[in-house]
C-alpha atoms as a PDB file:
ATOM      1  CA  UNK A   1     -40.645  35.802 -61.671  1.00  0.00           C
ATOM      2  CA  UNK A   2     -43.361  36.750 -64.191  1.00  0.00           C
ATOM      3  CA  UNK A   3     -42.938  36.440 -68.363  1.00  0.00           C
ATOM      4  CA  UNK A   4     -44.685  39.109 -69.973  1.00  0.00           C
ATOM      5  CA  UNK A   5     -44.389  39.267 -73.754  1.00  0.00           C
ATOM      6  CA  UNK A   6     -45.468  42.845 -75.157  1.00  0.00           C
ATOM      7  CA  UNK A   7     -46.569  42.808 -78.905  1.00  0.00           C
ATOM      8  CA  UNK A   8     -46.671  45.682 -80.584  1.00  0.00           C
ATOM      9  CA  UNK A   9     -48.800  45.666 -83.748  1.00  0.00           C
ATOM     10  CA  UNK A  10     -49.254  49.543 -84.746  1.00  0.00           C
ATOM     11  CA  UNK A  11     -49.109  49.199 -88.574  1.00  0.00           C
ATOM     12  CA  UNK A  12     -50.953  50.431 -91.285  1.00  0.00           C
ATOM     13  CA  UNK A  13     -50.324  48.666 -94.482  1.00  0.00           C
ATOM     14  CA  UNK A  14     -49.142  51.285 -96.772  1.00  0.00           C
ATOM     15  CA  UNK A  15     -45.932  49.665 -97.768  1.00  0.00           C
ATOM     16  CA  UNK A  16     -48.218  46.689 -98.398  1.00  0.00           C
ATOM     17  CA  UNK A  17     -50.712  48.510-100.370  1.00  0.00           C
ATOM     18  CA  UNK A  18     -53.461  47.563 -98.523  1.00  0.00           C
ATOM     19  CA  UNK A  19     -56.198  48.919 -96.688  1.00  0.00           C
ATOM     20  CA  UNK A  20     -56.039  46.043 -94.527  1.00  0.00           C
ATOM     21  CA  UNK A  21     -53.771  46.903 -91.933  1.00  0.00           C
ATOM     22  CA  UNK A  22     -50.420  44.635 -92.313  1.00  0.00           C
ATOM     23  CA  UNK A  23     -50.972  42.212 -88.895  1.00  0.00           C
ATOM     24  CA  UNK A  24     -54.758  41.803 -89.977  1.00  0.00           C
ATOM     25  CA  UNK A  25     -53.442  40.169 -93.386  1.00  0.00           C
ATOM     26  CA  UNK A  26     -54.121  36.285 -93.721  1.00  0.00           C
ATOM     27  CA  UNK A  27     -51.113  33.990 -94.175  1.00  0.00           C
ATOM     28  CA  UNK A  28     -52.763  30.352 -94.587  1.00  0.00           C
ATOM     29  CA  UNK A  29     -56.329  31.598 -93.986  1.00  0.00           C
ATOM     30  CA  UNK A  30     -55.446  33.262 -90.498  1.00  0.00           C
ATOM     31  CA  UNK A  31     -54.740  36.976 -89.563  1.00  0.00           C
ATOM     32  CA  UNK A  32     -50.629  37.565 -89.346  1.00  0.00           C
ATOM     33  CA  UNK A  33     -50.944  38.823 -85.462  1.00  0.00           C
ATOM     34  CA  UNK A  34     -52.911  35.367 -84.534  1.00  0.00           C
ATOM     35  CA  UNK A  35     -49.924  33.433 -85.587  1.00  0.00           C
ATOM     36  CA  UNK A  36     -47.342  35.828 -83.591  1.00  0.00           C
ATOM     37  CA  UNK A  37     -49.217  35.314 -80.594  1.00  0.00           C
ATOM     38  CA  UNK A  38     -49.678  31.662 -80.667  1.00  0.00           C
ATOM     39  CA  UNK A  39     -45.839  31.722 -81.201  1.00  0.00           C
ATOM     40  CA  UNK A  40     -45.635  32.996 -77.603  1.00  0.00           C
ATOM     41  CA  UNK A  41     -48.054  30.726 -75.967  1.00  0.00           C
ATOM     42  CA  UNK A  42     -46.500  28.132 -77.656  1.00  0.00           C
ATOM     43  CA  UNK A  43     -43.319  28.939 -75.858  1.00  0.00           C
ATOM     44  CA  UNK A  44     -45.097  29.489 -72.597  1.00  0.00           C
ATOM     45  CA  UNK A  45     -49.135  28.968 -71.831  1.00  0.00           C
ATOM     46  CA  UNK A  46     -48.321  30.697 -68.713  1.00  0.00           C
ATOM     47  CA  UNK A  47     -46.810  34.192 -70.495  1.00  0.00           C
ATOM     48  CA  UNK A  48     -48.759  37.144 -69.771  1.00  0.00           C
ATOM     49  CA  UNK A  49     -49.215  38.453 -73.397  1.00  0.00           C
ATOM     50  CA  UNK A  50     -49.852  42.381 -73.906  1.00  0.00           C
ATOM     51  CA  UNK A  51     -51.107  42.774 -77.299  1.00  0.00           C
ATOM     52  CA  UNK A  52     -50.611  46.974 -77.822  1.00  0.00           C
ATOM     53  CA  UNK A  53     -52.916  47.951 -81.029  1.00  0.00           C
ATOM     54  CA  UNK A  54     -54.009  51.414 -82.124  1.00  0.00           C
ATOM     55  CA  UNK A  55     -57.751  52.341 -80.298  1.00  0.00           C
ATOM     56  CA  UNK A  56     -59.275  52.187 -83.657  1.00  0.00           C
ATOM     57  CA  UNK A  57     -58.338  49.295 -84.258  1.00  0.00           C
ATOM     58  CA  UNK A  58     -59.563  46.729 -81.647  1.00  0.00           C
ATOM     59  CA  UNK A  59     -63.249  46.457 -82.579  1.00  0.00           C
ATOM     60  CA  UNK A  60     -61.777  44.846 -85.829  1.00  0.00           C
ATOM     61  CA  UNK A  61     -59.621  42.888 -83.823  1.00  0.00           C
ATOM     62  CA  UNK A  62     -62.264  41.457 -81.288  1.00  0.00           C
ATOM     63  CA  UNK A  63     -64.464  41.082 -84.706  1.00  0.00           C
ATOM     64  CA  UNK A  64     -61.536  38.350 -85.937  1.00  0.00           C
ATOM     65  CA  UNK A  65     -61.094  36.857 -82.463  1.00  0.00           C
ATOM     66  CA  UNK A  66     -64.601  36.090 -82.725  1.00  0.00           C
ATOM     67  CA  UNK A  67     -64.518  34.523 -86.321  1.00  0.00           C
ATOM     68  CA  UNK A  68     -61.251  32.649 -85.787  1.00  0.00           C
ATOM     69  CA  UNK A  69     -62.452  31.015 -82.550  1.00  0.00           C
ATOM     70  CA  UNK A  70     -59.120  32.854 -80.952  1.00  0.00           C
ATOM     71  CA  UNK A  71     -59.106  32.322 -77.310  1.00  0.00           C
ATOM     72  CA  UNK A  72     -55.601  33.067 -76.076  1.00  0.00           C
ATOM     73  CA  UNK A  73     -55.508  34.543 -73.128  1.00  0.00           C
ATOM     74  CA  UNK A  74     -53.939  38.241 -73.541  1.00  0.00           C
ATOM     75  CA  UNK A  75     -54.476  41.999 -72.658  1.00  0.00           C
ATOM     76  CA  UNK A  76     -55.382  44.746 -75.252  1.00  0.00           C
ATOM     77  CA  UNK A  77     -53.516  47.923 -74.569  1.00  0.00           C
ATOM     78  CA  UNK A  78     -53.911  50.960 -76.746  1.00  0.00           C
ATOM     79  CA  UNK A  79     -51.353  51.982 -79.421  1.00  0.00           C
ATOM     80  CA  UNK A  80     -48.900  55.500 -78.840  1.00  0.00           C
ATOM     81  CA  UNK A  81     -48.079  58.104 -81.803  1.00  0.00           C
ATOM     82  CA  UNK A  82     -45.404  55.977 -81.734  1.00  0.00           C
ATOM     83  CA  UNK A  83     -43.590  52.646 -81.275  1.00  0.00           C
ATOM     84  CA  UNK A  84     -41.951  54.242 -78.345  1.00  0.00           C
ATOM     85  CA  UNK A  85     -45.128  55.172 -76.826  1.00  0.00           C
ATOM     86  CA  UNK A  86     -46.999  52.080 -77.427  1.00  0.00           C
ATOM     87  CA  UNK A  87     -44.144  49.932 -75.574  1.00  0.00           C
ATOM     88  CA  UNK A  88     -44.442  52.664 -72.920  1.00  0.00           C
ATOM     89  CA  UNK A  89     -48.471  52.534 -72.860  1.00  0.00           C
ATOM     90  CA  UNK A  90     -48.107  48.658 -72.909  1.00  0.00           C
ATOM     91  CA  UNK A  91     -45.700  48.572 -70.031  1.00  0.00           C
ATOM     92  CA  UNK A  92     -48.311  49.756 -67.580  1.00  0.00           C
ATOM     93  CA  UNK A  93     -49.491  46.215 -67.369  1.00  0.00           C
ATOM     94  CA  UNK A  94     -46.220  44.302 -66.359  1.00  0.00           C
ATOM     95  CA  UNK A  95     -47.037  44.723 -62.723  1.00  0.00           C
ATOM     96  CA  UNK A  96     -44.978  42.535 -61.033  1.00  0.00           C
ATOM     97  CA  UNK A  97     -41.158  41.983 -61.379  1.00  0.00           C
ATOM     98  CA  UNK A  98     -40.183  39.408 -64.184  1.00  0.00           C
ATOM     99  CA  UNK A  99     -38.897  39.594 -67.621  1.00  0.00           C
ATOM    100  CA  UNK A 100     -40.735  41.796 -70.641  1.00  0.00           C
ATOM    101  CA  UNK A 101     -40.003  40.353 -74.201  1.00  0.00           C
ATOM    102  CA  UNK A 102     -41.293  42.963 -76.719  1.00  0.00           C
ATOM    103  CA  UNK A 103     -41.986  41.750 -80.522  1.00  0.00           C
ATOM    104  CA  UNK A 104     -43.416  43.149 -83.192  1.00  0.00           C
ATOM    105  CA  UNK A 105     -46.684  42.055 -84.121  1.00  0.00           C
ATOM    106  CA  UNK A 106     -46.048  41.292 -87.767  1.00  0.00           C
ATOM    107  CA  UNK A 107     -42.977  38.944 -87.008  1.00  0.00           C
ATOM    108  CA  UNK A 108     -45.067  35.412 -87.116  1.00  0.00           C
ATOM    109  CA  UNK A 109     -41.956  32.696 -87.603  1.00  0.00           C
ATOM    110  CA  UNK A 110     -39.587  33.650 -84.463  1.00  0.00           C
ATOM    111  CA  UNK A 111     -38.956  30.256 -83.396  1.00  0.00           C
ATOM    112  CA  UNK A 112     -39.652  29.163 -79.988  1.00  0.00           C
ATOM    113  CA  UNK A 113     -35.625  28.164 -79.882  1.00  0.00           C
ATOM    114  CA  UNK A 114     -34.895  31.665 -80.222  1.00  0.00           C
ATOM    115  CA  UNK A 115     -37.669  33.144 -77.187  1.00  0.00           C
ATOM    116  CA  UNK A 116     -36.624  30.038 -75.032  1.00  0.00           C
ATOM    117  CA  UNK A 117     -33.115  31.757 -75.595  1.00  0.00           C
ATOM    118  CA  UNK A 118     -33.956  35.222 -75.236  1.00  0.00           C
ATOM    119  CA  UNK A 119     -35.630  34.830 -72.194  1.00  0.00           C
ATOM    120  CA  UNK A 120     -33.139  32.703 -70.433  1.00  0.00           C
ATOM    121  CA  UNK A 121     -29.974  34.549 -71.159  1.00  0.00           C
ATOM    122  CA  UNK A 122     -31.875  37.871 -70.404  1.00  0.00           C
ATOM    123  CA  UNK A 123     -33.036  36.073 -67.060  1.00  0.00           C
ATOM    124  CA  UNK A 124     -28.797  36.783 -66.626  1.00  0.00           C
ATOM    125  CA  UNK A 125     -27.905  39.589 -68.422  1.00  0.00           C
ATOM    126  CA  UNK A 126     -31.124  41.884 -68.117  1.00  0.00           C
ATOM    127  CA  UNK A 127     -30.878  42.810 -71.780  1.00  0.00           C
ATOM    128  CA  UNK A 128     -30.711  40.868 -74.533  1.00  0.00           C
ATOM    129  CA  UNK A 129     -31.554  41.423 -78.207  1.00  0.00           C
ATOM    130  CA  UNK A 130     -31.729  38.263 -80.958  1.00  0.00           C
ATOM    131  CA  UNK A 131     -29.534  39.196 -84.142  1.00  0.00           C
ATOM    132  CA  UNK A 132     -28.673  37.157 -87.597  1.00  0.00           C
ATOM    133  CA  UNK A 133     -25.461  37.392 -89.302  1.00  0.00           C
ATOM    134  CA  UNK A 134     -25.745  40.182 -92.500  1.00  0.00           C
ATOM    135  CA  UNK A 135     -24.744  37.717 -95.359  1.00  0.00           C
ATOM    136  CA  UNK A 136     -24.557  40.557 -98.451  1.00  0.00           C
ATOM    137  CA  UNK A 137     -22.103  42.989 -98.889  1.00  0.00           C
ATOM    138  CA  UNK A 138     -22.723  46.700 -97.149  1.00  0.00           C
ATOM    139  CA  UNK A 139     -21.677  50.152 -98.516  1.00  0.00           C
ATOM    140  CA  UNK A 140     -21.451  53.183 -96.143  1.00  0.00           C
ATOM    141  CA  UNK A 141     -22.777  56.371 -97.650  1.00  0.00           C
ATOM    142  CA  UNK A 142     -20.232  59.118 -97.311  1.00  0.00           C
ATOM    143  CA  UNK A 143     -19.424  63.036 -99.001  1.00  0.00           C
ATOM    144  CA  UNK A 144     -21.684  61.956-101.686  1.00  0.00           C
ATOM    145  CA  UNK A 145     -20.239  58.565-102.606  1.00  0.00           C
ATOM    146  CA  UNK A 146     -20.313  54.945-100.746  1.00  0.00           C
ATOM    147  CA  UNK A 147     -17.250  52.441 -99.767  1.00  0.00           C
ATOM    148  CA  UNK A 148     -17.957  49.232 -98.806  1.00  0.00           C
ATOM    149  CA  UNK A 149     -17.519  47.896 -95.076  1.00  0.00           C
ATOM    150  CA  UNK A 150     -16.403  44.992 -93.437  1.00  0.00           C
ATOM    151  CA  UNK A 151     -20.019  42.898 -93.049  1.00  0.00           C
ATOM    152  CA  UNK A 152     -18.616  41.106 -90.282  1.00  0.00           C
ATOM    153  CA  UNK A 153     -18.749  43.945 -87.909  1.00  0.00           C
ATOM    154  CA  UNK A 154     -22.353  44.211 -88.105  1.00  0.00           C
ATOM    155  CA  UNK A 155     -25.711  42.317 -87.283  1.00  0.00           C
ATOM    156  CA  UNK A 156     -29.352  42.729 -87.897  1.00  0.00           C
ATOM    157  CA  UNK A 157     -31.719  42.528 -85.396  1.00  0.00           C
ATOM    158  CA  UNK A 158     -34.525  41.099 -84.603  1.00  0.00           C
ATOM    159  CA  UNK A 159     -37.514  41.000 -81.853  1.00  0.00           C
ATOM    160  CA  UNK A 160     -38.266  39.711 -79.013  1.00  0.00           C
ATOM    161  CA  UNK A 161     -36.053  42.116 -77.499  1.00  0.00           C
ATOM    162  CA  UNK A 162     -36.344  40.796 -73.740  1.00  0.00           C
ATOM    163  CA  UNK A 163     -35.167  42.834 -70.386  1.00  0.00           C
ATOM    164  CA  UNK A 164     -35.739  42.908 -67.032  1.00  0.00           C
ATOM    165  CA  UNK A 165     -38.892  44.374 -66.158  1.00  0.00           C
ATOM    166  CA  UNK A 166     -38.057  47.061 -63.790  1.00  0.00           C
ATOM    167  CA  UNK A 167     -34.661  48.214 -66.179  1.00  0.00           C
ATOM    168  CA  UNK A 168     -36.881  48.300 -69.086  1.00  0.00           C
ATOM    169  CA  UNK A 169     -39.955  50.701 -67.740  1.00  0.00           C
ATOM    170  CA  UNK A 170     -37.333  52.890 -65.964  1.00  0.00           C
ATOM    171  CA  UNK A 171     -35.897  53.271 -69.187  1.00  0.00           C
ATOM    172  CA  UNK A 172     -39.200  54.562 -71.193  1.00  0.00           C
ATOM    173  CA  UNK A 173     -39.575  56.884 -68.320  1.00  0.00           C
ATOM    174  CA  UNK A 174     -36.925  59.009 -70.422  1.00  0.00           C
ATOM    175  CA  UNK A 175     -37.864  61.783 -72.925  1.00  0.00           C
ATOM    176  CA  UNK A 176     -38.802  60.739 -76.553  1.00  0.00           C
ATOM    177  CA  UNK A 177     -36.253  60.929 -78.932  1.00  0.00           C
ATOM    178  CA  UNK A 178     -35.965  60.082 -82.944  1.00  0.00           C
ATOM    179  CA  UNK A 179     -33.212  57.904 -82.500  1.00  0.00           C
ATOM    180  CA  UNK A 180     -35.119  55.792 -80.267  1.00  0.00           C
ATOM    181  CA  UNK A 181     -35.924  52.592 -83.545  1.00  0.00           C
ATOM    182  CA  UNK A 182     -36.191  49.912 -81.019  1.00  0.00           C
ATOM    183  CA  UNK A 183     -36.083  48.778 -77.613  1.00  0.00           C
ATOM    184  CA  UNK A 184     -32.171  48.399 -77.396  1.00  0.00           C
ATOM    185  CA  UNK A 185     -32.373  52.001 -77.964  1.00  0.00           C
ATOM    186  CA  UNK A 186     -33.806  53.006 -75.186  1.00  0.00           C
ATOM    187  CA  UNK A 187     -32.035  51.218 -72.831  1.00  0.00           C
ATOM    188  CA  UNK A 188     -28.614  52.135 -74.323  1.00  0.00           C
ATOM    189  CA  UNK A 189     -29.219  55.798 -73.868  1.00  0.00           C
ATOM    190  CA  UNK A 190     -29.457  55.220 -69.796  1.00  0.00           C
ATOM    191  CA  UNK A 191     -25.685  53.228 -70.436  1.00  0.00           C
ATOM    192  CA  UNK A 192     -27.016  49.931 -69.865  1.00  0.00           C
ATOM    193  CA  UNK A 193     -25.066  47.663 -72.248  1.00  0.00           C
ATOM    194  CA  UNK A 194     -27.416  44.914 -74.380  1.00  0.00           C
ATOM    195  CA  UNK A 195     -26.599  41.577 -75.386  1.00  0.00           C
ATOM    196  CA  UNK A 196     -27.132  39.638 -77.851  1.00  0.00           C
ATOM    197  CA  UNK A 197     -28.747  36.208 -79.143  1.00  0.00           C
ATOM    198  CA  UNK A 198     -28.681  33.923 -82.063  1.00  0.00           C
ATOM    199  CA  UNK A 199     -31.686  34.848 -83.829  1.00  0.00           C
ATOM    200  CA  UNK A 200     -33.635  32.676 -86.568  1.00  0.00           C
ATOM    201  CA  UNK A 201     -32.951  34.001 -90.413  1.00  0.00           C
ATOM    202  CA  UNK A 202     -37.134  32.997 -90.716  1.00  0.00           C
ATOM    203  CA  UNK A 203     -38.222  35.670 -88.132  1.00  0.00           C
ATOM    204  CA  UNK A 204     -38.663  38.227 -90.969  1.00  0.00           C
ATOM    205  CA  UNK A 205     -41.022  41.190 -90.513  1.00  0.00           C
ATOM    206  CA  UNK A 206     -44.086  41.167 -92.776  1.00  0.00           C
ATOM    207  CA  UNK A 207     -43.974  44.790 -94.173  1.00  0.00           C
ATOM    208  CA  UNK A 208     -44.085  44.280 -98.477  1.00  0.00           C
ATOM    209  CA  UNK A 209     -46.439  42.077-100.005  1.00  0.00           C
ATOM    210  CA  UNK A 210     -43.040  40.416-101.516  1.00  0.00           C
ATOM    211  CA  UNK A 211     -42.824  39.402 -97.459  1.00  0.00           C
ATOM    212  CA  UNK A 212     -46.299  38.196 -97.382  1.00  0.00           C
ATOM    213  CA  UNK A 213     -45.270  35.774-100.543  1.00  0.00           C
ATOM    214  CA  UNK A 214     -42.575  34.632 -98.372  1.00  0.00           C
ATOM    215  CA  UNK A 215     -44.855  34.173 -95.630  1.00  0.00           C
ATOM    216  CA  UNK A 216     -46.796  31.578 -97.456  1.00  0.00           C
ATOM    217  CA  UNK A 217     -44.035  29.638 -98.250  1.00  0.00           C
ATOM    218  CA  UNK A 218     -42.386  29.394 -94.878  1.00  0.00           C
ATOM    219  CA  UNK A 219     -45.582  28.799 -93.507  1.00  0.00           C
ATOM    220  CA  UNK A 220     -45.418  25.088 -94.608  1.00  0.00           C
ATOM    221  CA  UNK A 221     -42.043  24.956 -93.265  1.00  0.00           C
ATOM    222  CA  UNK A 222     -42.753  26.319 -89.965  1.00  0.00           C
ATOM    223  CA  UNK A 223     -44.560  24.479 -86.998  1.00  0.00           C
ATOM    224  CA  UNK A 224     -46.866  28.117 -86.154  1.00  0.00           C
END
């Protein structure tokens, strides 16, 4: 059994107010994506990594592989109008039956704890998702005003999102849909049921440059 590990790195920095697209940002003098992708082969030097970037985007990239000496092995596959088609475009290179762990590209400090764990319980269950416990209060929205809800009954969640190979690309064989914000989406909608994993509160997605300040700091606290 194969373990394929799809990244999806589609942004375009206008949150961060750059036009330096997010997962081409430096954190410690090397590009955001370079670090997510060592995080993998870290885990595994034998994962088959499928790195899923926009067309017009992978001169650059092969430009900063070149400059950063980057030689991990990995396939470029191009980017979808949307997240949901760039998994789905990326997918057409897990070719043999295994395990698919999809993570977004701008996620640099999942540990390799939490993929060891992903991909081992999903070896089980066939879907499993890592989450952190929610540690403010939450309000629901409601008829114009907002009550607050019981915290406890909710999780955030994280990637890699791992599943069986074969469950997950006969789920993105199903029509597109706006509700479909993640991976766990998609297979929910064919009934499948998704479990989940102790994330790591670190694995924080690099979208504000408030994140990339973070970044830096956990970057001398992280072994990436």
């Amino acid at each position: 059994m194969l373990n394929y590990a799809l990244i999806v790195a589609g942004g375009k920095g206008l949150r961060m107010g750059s036009e330096l697209p997010k997962q081409f940002l430096p954190i410690g003098g090397k590009p955001v994506l370079m670090r997510t992708i060592e995080a993998f082969y870290a885990y595994s030097p034998e994962i088959h990594i499928i790195l899923v970037l926009p067309r017009s985007q992978q001169a650059y990239w092969r430009q900063l592989c070149e400059e950063h000496h980057f030689a991990v092995p990995h396939t470029v596959a191009d980017g979808g109008e949307t997240r949901f088609h760039s998994v789905k475009n990326g997918l057409e290179y897990v070719t043999a039956p295994g395990l698919v762990g999809v993570h977004d590209g701008v996620r640099p400090f999942v540990s390799r704890e939490v993929i060891t764990r992903c991909y081992a319980l999903a070896a089980e269950k066939k879907a499993v998702i890592p989450v952190t416990d929610v540690v403010e209060t939450v309000r629901h929205l409601q008829d114009g005003g907002s009550v607050t809800v019981s915290r406890d009954e909710y999780k955030l969640v994280q990637t890699p999102q791992v599943f069986d190979a074969d469950l997950l690309k006969k789920a993105y064989q199903q029509p597109y849909t706006s509700f479909f914000t993640d991976d766990a989406s998609v297979v929910e909608a064919m009934g499948i049921s998704v479990h989940l994993a102790e994330g790591n509160r670190e694995n924080i997605k690099i979208t504000t440059p408030f994140d990339l300040k973070i970044a830096e700091t956990l970057l001398d606290s992280c072994s990436i």
